[in-house]
PDB file of N, CA and C in Angstrom:
ATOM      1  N   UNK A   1       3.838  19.612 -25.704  1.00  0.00           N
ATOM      2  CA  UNK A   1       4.576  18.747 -24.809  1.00  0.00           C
ATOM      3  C   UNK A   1       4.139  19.037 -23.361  1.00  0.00           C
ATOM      4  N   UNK A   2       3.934  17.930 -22.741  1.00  0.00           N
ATOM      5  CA  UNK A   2       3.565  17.906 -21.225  1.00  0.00           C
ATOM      6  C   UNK A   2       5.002  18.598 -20.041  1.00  0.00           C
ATOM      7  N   UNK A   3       3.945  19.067 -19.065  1.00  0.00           N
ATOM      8  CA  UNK A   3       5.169  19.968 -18.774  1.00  0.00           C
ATOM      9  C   UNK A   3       5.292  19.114 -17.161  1.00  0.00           C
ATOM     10  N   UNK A   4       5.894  18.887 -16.180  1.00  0.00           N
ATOM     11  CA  UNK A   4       5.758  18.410 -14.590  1.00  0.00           C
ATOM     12  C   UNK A   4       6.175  19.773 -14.338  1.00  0.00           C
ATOM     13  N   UNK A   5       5.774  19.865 -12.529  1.00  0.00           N
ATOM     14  CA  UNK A   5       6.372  19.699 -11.381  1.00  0.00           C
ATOM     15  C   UNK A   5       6.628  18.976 -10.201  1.00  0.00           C
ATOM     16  N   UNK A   6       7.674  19.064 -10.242  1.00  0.00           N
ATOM     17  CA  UNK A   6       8.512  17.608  -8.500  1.00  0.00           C
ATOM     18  C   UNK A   6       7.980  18.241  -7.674  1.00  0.00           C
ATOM     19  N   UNK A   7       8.098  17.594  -6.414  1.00  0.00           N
ATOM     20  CA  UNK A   7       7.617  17.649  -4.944  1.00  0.00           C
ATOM     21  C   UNK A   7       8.429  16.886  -4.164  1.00  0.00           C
ATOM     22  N   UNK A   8       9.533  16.494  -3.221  1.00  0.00           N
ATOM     23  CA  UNK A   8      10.043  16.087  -2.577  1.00  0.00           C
ATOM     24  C   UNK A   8       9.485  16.077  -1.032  1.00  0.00           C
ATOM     25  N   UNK A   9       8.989  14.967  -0.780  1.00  0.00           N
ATOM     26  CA  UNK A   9       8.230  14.272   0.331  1.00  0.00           C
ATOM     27  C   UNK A   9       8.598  13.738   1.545  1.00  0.00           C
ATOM     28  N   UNK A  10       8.858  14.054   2.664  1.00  0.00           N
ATOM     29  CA  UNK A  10       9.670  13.639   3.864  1.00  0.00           C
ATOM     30  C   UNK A  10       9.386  13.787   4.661  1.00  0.00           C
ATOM     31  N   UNK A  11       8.693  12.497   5.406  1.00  0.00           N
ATOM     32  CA  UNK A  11       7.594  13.058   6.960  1.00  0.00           C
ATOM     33  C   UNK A  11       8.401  13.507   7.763  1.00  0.00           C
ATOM     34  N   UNK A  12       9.537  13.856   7.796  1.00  0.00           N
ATOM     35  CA  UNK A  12      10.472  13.962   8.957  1.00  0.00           C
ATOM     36  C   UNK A  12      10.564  15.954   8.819  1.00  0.00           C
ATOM     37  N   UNK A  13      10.339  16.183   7.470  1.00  0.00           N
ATOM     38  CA  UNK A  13      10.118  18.056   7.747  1.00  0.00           C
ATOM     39  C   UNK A  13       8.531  18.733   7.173  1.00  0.00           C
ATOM     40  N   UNK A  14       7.944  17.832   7.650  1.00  0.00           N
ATOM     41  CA  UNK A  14       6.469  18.172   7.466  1.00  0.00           C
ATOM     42  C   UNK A  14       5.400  18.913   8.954  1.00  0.00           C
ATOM     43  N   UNK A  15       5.726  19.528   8.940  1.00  0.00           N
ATOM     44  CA  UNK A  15       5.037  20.572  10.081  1.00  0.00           C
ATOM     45  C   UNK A  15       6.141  20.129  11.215  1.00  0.00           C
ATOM     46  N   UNK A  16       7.056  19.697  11.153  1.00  0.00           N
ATOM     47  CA  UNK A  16       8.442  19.490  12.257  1.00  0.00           C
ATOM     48  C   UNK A  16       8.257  18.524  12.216  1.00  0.00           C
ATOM     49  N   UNK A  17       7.632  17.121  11.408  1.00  0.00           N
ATOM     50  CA  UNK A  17       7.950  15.866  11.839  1.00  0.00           C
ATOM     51  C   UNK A  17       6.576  15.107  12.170  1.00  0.00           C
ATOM     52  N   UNK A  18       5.431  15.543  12.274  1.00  0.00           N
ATOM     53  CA  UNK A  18       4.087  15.151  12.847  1.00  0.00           C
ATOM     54  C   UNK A  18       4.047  13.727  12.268  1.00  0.00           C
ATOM     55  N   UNK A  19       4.285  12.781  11.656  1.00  0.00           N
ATOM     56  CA  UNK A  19       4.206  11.798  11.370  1.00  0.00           C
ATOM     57  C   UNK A  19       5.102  10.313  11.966  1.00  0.00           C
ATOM     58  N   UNK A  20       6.070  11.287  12.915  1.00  0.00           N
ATOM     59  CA  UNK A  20       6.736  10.093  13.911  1.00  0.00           C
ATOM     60  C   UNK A  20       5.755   9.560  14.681  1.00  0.00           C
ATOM     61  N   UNK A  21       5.591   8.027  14.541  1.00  0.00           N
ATOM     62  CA  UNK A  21       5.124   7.339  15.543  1.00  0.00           C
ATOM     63  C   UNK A  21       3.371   7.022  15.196  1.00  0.00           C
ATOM     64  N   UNK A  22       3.039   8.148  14.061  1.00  0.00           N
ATOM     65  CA  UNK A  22       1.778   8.199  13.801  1.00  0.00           C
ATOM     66  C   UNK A  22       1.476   6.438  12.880  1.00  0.00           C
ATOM     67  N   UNK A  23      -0.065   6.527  12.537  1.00  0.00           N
ATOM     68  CA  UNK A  23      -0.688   5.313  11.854  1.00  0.00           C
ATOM     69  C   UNK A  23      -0.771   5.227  10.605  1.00  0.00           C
ATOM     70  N   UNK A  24      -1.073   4.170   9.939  1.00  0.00           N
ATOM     71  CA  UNK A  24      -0.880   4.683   8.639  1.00  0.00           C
ATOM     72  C   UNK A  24      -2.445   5.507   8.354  1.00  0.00           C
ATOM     73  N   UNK A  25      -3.132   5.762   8.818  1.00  0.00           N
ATOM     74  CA  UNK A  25      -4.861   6.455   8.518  1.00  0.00           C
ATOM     75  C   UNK A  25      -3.808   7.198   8.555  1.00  0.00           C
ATOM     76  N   UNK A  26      -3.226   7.835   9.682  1.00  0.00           N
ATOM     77  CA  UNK A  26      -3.109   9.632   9.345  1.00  0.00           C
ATOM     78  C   UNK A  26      -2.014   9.882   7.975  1.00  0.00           C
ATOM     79  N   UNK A  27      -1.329   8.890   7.367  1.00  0.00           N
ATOM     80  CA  UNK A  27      -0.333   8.815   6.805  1.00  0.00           C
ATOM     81  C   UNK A  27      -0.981   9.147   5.462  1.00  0.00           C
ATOM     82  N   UNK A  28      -2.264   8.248   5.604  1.00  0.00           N
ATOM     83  CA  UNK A  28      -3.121   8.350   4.098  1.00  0.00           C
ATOM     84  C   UNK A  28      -3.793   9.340   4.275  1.00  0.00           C
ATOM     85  N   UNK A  29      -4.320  10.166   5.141  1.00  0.00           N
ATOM     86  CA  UNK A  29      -4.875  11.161   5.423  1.00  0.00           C
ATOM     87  C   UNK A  29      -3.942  12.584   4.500  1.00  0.00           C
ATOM     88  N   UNK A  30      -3.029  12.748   4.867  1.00  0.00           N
ATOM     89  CA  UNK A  30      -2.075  13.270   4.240  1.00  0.00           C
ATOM     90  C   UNK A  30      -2.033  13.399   2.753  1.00  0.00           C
ATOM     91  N   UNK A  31      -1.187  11.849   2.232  1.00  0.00           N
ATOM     92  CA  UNK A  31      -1.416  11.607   1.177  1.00  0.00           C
ATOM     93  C   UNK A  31      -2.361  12.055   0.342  1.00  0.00           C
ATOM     94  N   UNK A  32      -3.519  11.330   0.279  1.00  0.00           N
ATOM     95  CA  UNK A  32      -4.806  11.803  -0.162  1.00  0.00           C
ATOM     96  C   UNK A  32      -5.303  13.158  -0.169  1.00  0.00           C
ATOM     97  N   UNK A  33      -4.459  14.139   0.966  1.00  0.00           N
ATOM     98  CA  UNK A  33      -4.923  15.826   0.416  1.00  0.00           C
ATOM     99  C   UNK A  33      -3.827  15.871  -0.582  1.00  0.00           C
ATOM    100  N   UNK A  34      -2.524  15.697  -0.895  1.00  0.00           N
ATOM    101  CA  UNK A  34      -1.614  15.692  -1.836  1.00  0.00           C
ATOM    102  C   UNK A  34      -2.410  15.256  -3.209  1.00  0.00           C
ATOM    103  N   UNK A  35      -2.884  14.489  -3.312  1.00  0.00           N
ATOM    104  CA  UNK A  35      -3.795  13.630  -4.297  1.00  0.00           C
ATOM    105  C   UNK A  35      -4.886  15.031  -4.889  1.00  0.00           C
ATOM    106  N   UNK A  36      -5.727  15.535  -3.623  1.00  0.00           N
ATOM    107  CA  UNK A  36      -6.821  16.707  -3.848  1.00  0.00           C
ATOM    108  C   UNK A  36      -5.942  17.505  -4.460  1.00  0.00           C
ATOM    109  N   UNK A  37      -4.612  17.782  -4.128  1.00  0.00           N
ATOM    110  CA  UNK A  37      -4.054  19.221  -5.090  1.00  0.00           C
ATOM    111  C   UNK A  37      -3.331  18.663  -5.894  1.00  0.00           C
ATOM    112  N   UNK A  38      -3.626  17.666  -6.940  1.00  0.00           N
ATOM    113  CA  UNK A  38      -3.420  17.243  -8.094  1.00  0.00           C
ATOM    114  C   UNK A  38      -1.950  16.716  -8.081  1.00  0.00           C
ATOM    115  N   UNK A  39      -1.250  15.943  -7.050  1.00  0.00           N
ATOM    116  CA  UNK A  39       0.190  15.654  -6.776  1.00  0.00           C
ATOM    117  C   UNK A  39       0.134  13.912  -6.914  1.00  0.00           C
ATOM    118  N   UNK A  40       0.568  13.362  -7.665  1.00  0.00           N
ATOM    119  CA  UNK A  40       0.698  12.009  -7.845  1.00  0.00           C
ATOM    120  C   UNK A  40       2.001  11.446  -7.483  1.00  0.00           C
ATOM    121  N   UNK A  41       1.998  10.563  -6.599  1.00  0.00           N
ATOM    122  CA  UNK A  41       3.232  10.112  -5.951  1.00  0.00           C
ATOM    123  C   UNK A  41       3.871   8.847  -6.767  1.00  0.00           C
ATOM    124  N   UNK A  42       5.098   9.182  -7.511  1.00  0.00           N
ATOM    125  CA  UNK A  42       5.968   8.705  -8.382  1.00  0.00           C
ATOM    126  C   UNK A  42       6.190   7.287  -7.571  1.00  0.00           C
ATOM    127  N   UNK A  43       6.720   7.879  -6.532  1.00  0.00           N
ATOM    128  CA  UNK A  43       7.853   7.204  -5.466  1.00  0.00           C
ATOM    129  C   UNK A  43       7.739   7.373  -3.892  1.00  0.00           C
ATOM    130  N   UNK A  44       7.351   5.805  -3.192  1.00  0.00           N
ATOM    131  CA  UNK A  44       7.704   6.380  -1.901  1.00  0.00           C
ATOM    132  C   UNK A  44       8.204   4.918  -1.014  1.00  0.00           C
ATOM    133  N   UNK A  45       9.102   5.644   0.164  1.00  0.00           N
ATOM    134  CA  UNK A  45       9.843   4.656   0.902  1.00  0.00           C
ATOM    135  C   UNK A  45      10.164   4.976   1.902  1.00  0.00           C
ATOM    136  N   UNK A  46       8.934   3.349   2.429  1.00  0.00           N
ATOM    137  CA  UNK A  46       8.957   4.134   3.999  1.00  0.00           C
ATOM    138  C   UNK A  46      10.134   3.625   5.091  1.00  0.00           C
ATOM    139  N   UNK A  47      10.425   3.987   5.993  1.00  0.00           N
ATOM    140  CA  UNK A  47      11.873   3.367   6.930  1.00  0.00           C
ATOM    141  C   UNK A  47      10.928   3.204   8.333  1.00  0.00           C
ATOM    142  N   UNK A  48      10.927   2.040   8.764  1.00  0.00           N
ATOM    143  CA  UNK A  48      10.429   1.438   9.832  1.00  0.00           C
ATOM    144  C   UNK A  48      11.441   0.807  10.764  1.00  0.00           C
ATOM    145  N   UNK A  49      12.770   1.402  10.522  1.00  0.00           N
ATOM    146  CA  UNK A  49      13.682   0.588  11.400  1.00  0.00           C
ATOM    147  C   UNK A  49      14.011   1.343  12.485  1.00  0.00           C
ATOM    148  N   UNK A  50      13.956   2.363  12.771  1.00  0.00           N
ATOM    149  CA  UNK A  50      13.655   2.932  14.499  1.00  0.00           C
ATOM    150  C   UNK A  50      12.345   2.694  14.890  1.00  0.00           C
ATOM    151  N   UNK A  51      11.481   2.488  14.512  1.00  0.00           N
ATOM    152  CA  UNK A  51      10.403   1.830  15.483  1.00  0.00           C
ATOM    153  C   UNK A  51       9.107   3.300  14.855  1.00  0.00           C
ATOM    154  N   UNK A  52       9.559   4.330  14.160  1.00  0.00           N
ATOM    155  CA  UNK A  52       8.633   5.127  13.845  1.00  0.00           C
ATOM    156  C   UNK A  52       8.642   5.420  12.573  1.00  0.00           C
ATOM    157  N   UNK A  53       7.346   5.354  11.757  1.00  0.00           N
ATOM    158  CA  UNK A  53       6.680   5.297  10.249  1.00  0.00           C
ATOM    159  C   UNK A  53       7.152   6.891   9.559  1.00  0.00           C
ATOM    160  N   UNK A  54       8.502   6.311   9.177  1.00  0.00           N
ATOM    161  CA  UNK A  54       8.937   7.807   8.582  1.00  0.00           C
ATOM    162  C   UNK A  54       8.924   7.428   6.948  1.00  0.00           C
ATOM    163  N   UNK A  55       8.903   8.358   6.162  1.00  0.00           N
ATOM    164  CA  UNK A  55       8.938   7.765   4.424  1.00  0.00           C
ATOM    165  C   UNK A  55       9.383   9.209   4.129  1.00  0.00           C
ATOM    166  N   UNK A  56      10.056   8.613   2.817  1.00  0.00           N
ATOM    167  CA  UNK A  56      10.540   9.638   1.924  1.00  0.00           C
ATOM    168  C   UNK A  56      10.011   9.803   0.442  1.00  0.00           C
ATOM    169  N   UNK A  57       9.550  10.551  -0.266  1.00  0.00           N
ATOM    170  CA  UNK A  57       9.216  10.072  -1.876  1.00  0.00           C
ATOM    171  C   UNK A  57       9.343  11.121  -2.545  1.00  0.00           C
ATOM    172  N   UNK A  58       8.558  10.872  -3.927  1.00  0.00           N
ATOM    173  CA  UNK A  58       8.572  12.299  -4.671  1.00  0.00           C
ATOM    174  C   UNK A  58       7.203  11.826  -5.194  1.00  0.00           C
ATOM    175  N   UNK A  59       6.794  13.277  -5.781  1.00  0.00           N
ATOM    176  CA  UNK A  59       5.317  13.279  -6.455  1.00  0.00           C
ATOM    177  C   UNK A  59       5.400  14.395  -7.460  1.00  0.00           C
ATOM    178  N   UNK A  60       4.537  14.496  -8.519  1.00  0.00           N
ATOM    179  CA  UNK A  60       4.485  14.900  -9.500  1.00  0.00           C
ATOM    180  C   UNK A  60       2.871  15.797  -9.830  1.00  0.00           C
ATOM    181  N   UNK A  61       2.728  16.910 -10.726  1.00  0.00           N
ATOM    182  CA  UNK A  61       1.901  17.230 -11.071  1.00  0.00           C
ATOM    183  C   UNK A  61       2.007  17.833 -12.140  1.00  0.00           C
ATOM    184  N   UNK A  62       0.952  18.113 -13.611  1.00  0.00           N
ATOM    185  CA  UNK A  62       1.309  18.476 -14.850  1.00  0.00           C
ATOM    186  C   UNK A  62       1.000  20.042 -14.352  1.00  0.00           C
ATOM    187  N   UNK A  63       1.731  20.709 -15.011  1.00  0.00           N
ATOM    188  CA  UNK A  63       1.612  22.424 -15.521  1.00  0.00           C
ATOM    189  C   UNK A  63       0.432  22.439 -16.453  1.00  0.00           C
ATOM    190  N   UNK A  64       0.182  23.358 -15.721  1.00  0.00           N
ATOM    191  CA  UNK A  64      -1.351  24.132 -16.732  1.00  0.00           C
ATOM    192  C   UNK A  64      -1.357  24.856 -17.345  1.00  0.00           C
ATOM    193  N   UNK A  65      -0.459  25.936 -17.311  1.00  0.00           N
ATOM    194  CA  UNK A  65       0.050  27.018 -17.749  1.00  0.00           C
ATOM    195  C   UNK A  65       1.193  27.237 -18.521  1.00  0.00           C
TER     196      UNK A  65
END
């Protein structure tokens, strides 16, 4: 049987927040190293209603061990 681990995703406590106001390149920039350490994003949702590109999600990766 396949085993996960969660990841709970929130640009708002990611190195203090570095993603307020940022683009989406740096957004996928991000992402995509999540991707390199084998983290597949289930779920994500971004909030654009203060005027800065904040998102919340979860991501997933199988156990190896």
């Amino acid at each position: 049987m396949k085993k996960w681990e969660y990841k709970v995703i929130d640009s708002t406590n990611i190195a203090g927040g570095i993603f307020r106001g940022k683009k989406f390149r740096e957004i996928e920039k991000f992402l995509n190293g999540l991707g390199q350490e084998g983290w597949e994003i289930v779920n994500l949702d971004f909030n654009d209603v203060t005027g800065q590109m904040d998102f919340v999600g979860v991501a997933k990766r199988e156990l190896t061990s």
